[in-house]
Protein backbone atom coordinates (compact mmCIF):
# COMPACT_ATOMS: atom_id res chain seq x y z
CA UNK A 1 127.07 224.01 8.52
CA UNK A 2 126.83 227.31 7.49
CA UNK A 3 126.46 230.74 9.87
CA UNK A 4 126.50 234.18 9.46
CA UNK A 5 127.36 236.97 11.87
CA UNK A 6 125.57 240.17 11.50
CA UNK A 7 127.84 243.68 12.09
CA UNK A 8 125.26 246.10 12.25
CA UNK A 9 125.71 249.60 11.46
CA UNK A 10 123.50 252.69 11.30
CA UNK A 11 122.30 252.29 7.74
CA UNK A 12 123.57 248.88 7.17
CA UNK A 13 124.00 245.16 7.49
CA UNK A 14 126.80 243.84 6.99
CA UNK A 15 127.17 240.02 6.71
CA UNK A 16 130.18 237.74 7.69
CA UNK A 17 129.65 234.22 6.96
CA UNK A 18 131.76 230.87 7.91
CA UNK A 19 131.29 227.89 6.31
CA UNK A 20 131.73 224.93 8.85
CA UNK A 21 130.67 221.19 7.81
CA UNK A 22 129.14 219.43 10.61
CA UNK A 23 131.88 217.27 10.82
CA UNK A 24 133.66 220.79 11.28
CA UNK A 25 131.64 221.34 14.33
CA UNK A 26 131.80 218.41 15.59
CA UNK A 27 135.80 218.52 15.71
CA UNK A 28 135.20 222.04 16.97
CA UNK A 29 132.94 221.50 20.32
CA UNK A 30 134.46 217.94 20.22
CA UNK A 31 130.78 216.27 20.44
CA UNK A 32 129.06 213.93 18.25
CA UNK A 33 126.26 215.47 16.27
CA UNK A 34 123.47 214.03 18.28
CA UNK A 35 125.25 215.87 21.48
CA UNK A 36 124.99 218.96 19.10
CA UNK A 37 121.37 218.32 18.11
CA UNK A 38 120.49 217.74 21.91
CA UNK A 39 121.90 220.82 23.35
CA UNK A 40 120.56 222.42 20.23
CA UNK A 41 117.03 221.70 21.23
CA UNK A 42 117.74 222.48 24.53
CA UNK A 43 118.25 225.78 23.69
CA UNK A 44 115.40 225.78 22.16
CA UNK A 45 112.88 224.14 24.74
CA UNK A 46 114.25 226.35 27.68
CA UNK A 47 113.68 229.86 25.35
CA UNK A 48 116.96 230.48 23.76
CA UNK A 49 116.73 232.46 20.72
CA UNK A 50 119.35 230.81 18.43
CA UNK A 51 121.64 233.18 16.70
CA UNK A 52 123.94 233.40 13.38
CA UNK A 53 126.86 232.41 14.87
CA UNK A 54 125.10 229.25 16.80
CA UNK A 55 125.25 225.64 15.73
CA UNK A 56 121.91 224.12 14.10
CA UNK A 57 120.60 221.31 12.23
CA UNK A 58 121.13 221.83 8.19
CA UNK A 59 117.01 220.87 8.43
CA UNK A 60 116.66 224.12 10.41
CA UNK A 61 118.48 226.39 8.59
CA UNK A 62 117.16 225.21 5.31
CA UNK A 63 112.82 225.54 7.19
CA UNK A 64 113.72 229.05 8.38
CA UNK A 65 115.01 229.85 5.01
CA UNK A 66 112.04 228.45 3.13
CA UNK A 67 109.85 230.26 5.65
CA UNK A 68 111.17 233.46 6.20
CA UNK A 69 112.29 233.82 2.05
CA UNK A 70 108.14 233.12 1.56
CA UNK A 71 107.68 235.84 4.19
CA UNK A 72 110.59 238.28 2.38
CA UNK A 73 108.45 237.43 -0.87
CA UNK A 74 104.87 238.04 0.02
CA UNK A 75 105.57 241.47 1.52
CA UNK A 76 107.22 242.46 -2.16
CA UNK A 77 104.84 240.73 -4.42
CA UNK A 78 102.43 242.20 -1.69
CA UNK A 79 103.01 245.95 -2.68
CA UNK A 80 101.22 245.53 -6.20
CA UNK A 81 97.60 245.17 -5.97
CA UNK A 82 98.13 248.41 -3.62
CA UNK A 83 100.74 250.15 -5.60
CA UNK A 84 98.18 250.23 -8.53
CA UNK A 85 96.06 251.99 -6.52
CA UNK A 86 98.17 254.96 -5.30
CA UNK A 87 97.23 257.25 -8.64
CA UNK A 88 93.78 256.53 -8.26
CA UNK A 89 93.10 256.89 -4.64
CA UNK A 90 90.08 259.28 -3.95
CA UNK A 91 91.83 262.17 -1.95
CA UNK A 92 95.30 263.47 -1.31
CA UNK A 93 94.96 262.17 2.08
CA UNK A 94 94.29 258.48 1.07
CA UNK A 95 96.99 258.69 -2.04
CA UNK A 96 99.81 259.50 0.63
CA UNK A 97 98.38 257.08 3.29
CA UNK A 98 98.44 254.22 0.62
CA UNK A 99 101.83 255.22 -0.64
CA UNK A 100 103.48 255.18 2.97
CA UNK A 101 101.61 251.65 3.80
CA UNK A 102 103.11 250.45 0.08
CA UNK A 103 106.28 252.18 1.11
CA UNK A 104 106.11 250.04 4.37
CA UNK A 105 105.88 246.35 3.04
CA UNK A 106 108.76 247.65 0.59
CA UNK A 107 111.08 248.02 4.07
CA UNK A 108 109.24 244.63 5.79
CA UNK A 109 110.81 242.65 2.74
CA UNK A 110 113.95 243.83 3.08
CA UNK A 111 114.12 243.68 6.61
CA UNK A 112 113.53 239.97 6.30
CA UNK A 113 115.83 239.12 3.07
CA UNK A 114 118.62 241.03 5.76
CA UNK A 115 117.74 238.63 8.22
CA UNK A 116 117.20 235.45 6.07
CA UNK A 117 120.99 236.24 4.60
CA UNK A 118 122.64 235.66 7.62
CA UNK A 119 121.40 231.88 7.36
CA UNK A 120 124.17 232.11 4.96
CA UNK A 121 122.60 232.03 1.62
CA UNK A 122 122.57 235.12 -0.55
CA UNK A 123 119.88 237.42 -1.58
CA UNK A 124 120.29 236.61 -5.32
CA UNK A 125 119.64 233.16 -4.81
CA UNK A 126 116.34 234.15 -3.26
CA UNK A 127 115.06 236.32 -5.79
CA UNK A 128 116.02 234.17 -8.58
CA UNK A 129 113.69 231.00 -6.63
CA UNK A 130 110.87 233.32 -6.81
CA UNK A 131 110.97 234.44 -10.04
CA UNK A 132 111.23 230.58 -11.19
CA UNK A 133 108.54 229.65 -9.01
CA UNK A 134 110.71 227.64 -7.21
CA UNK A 135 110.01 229.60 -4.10
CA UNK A 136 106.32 230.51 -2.84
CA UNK A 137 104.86 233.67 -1.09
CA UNK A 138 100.91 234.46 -0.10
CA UNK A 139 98.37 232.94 -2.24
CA UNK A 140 96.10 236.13 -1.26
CA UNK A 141 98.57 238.04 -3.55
CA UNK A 142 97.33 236.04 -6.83
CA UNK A 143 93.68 237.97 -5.64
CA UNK A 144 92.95 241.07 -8.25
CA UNK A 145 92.73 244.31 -6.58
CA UNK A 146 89.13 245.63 -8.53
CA UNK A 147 88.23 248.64 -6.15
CA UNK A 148 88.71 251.23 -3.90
CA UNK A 149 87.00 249.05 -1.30
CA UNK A 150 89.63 246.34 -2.29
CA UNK A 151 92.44 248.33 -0.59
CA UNK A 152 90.41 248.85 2.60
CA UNK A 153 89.61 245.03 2.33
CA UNK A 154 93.30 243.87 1.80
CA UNK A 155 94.27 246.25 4.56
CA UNK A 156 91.61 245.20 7.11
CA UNK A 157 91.79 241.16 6.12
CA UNK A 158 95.08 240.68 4.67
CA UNK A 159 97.06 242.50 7.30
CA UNK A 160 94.73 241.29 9.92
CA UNK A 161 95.47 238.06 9.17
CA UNK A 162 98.99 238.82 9.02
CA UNK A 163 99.11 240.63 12.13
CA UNK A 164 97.75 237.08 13.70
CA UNK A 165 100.46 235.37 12.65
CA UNK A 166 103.09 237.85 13.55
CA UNK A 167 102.70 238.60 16.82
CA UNK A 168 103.53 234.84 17.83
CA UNK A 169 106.58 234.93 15.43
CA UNK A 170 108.34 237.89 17.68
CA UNK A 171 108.68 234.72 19.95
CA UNK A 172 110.38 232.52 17.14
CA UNK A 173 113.26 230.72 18.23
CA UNK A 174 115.63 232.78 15.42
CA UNK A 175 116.67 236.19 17.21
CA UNK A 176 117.29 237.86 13.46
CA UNK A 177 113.71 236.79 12.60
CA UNK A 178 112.24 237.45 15.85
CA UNK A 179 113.62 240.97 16.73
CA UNK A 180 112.48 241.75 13.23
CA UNK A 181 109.28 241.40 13.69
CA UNK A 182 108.82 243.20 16.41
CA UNK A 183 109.22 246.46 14.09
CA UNK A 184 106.94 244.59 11.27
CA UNK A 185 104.10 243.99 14.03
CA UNK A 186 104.11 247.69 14.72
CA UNK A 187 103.62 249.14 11.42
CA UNK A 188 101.39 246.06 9.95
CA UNK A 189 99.00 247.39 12.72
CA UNK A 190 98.65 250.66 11.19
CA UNK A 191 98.07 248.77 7.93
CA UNK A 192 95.14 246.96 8.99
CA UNK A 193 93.58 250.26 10.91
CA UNK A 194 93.91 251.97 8.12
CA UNK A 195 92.25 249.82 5.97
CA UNK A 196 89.18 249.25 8.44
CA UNK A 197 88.95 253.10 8.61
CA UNK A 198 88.00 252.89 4.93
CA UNK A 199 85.68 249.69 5.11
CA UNK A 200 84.19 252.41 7.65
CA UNK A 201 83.50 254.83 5.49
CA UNK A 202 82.02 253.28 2.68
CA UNK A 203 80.07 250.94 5.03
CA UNK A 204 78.18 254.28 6.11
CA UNK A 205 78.15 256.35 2.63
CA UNK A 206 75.76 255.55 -0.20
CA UNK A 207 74.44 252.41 -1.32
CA UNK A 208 76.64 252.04 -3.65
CA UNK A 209 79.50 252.54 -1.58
CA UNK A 210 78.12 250.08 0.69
CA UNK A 211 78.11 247.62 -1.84
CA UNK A 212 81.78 248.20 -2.66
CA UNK A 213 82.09 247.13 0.63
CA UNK A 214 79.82 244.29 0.69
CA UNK A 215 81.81 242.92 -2.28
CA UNK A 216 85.58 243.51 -1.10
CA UNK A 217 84.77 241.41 2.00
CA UNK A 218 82.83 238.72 -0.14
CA UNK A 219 86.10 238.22 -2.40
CA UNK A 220 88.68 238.86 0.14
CA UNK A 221 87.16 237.05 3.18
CA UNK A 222 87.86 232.96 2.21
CA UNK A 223 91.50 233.98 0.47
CA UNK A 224 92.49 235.67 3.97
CA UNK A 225 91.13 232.27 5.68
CA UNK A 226 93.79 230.93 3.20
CA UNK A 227 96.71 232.57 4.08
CA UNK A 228 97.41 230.26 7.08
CA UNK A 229 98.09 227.60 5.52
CA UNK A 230 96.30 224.20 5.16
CA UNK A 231 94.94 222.17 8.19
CA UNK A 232 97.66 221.07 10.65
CA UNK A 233 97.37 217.89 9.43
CA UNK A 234 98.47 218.33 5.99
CA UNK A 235 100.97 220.73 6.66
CA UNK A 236 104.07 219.26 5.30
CA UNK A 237 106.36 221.39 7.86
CA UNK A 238 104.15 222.32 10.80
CA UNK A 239 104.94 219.26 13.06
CA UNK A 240 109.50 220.36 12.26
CA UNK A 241 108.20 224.14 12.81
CA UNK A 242 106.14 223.83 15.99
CA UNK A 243 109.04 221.37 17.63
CA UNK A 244 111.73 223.99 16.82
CA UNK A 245 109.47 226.79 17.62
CA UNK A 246 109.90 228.38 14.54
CA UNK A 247 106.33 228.84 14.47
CA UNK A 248 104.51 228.75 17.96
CA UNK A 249 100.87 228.35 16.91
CA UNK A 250 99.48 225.58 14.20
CA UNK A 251 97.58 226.87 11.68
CA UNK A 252 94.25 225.62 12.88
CA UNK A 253 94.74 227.57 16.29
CA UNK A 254 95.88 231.21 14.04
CA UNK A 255 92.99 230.76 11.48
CA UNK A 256 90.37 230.44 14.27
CA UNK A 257 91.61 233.86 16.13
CA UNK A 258 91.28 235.06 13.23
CA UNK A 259 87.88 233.76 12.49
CA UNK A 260 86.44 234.91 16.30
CA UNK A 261 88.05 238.29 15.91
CA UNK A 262 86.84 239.51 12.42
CA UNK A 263 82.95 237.82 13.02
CA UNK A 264 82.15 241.40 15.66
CA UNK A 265 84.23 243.38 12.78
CA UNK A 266 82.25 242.87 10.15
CA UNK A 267 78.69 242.93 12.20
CA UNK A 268 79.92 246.61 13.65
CA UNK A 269 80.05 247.55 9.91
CA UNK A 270 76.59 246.16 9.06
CA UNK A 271 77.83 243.79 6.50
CA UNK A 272 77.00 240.58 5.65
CA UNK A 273 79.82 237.61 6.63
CA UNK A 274 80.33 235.99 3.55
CA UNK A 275 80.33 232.68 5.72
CA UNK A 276 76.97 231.70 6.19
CA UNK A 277 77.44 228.62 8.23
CA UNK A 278 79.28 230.68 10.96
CA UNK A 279 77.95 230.19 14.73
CA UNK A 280 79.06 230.99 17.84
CA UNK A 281 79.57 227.61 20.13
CA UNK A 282 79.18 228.80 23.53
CA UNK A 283 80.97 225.22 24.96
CA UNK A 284 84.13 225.75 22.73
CA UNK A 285 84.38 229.62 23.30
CA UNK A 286 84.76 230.10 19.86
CA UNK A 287 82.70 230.30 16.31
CA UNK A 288 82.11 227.03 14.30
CA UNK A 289 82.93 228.16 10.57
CA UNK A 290 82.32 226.46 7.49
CA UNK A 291 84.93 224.89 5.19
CA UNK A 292 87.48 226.90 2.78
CA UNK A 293 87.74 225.73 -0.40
CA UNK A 294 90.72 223.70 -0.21
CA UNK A 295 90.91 223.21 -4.22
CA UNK A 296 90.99 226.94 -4.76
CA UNK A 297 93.79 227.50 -2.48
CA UNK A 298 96.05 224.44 -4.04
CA UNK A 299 95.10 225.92 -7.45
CA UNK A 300 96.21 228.95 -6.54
CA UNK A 301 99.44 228.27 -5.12
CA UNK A 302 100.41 226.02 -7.94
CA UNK A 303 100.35 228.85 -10.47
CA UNK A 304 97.23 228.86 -11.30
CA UNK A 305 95.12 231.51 -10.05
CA UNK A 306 93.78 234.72 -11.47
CA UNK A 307 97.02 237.02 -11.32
CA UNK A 308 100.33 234.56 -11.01
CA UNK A 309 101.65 235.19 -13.69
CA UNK A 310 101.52 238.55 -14.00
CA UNK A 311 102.62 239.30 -10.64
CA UNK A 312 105.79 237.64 -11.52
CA UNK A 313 106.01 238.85 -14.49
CA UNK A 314 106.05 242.61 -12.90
CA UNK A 315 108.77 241.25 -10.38
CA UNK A 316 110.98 240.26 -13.45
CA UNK A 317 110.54 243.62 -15.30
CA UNK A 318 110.95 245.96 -12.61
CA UNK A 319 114.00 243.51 -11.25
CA UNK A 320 115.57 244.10 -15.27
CA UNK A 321 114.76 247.77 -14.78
CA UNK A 322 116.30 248.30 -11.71
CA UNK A 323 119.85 246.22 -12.57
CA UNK A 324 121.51 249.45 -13.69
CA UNK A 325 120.97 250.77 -9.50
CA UNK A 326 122.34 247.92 -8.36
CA UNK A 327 125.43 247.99 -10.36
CA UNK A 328 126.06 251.37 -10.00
CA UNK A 329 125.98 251.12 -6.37
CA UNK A 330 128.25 247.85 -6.35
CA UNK A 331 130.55 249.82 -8.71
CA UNK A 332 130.46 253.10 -5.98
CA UNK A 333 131.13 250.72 -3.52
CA UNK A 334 133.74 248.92 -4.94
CA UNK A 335 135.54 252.63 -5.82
CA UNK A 336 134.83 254.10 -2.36
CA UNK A 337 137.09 250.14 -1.02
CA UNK A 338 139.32 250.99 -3.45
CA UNK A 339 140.15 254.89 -2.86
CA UNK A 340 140.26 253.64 1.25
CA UNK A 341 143.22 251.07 0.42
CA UNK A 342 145.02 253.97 -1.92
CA UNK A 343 144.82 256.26 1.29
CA UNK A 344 145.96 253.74 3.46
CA UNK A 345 148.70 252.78 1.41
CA UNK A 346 149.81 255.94 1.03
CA UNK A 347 150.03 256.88 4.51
């Protein structure tokens, strides 16, 4: 088993890790692993947030890691459709709004690499799974950005969806993952505000600017549907997640508050849904919606939709480009240890 213990400073995490095989832990809290796994999930059953330093199954380090490294990923790979758009926003005031929100989901990834580190695996390893394809992030990131009305669209949709999801992960059972995203919540909130405010605007200019509107919604719409996942019965890892409370919604239950909260949304712009066969089903509570286009989203996260490839391809270059940071700052770092021991010695 591996943990990590966080030492947080102002600026910084720091991360201590032990390596301790289950057998380890076993000799340690002299109980068999099934005691472990027991009082494990009794932690977990009576609200317990589990911690670095606690004892868990290897299955529930490795599902946080898969999850929250997909998480760490999407909010990087996330910044590009938007990032493109920062030199050709229409006004001062949308360039630095846009640059701040891009600036945001920059922090939100590394906030959540910090926190999937002390899991005990290190950051390298993650980024090099990405860049192989080993590892996954948000199929709605594989979407082209086309237009202005794209960035109010990913805003409003994207982060709305993401802002679904969220909320029920400040309860996951992982404090470093939980406390997290209580931060994340906050500012993906602004995200999807300001993107509305600009589905707003050109939902009430010209025409034309309608249209842009019309059409970011049409193309965004079913990819945001997407983005939680496929039906709870084909989940391969809902059933683990839901029973460790690493997630505490299925995906069925996120997408349709997701569904019933965008359907007055887009009818207070005066748009069209792009779902036609969308009703509201006054016995359930809730809208009946018709069905995503399940082929389309395996396509996609298999490699094979419209920007893959490139978006990984602008991860590797700017990863290349940026090399000579990192090893100056390990370097600095490595001085600054060194000049501390010469003092100490000294004295």
């Amino acid at each position: 088993m591996i943990h990590s213990v966080d030492l947080y400073s102002k600026n910084r995490i720091i991360k201590v890790v032990n390596i301790l095989t289950t057998g380890e832990e076993m000799t340690k809290y002299n109980k068999s692993e099934a005691e472990l796994e027991a009082i494990f999930q009794q932690k977990i059953d009576s609200e317990q947030k589990i911690e670095p330093k606690d004892w868990m199954p290897e299955a529930y380090r490795k599902n946080l890691i898969r999850q929250m490294s997909q998480h760490a990923h999407s909010e990087i790979i996330g910044m590009q459709p938007e990032g493109n758009f920062i030199t050709r926003a229409p006004s001062l005031r949308r360039k630095t709004v846009l640059l701040s929100k891009v600036q945001d989901e920059g922090g939100h990834g590394l906030y959540l690499y910090s926190a999937t580190e002390t899991l005990g695996i290190e950051r390298s390893e993650l980024i090099s799974a990405l860049q192989s394809g080993q590892a996954k992030y948000a199929s709605i990131f594989n979407y082209p950005a086309q237009t202005w009305g794209d960035m109010g669209a990913i805003g409003w949709l994207v982060d709305g969806a993401a802002i679904v999801n969220q909320v029920s992960l400040q309860r996951t059972s992982y404090g470093p993952y939980a406390r997290g995203m209580i931060r994340i919540c906050k500012e993906e909130s602004f995200h999807q505000r300001q993107g509305y405010v600009i589905m707003m605007e050109l939902a009430k200019g010209t025409p034309a600017q309608k249209q842009m509107a019309q059409d970011s919604l049409n193309r965004f719409y079913w990819p945001s549907l997407m983005m939680f996942g496929p039906h709870d019965s084909e989940s391969a890892h809902s059933a683990k997640s839901m029973k460790w409370k690493i997630k505490r919604e299925t995906n069925d239950d996120l997408r349709q508050k997701f569904i019933d909260q965008t359907a007055p949304q887009i009818a207070y712009l005066g748009l069209e849904h792009p779902d036609k066969d969308l009703v509201w089903n006054e016995e359930k509570g809730q809208h009946d919606s018709g069905e995503i286009d399940w082929e389309e989203f395996y396509a996609v996260i298999n490699g094979n939709g419209h920007s893959n490839r490139q978006r990984i391809q602008h991860h590797v270059k700017a990863h290349e480009e940026g090399a000579w940071v990192r090893d100056a700052m390990s370097e600095y770092k490595q001085k600054k240890l060194q000049r501390k021991i010469n003092a100490e010695t000294a004295a």
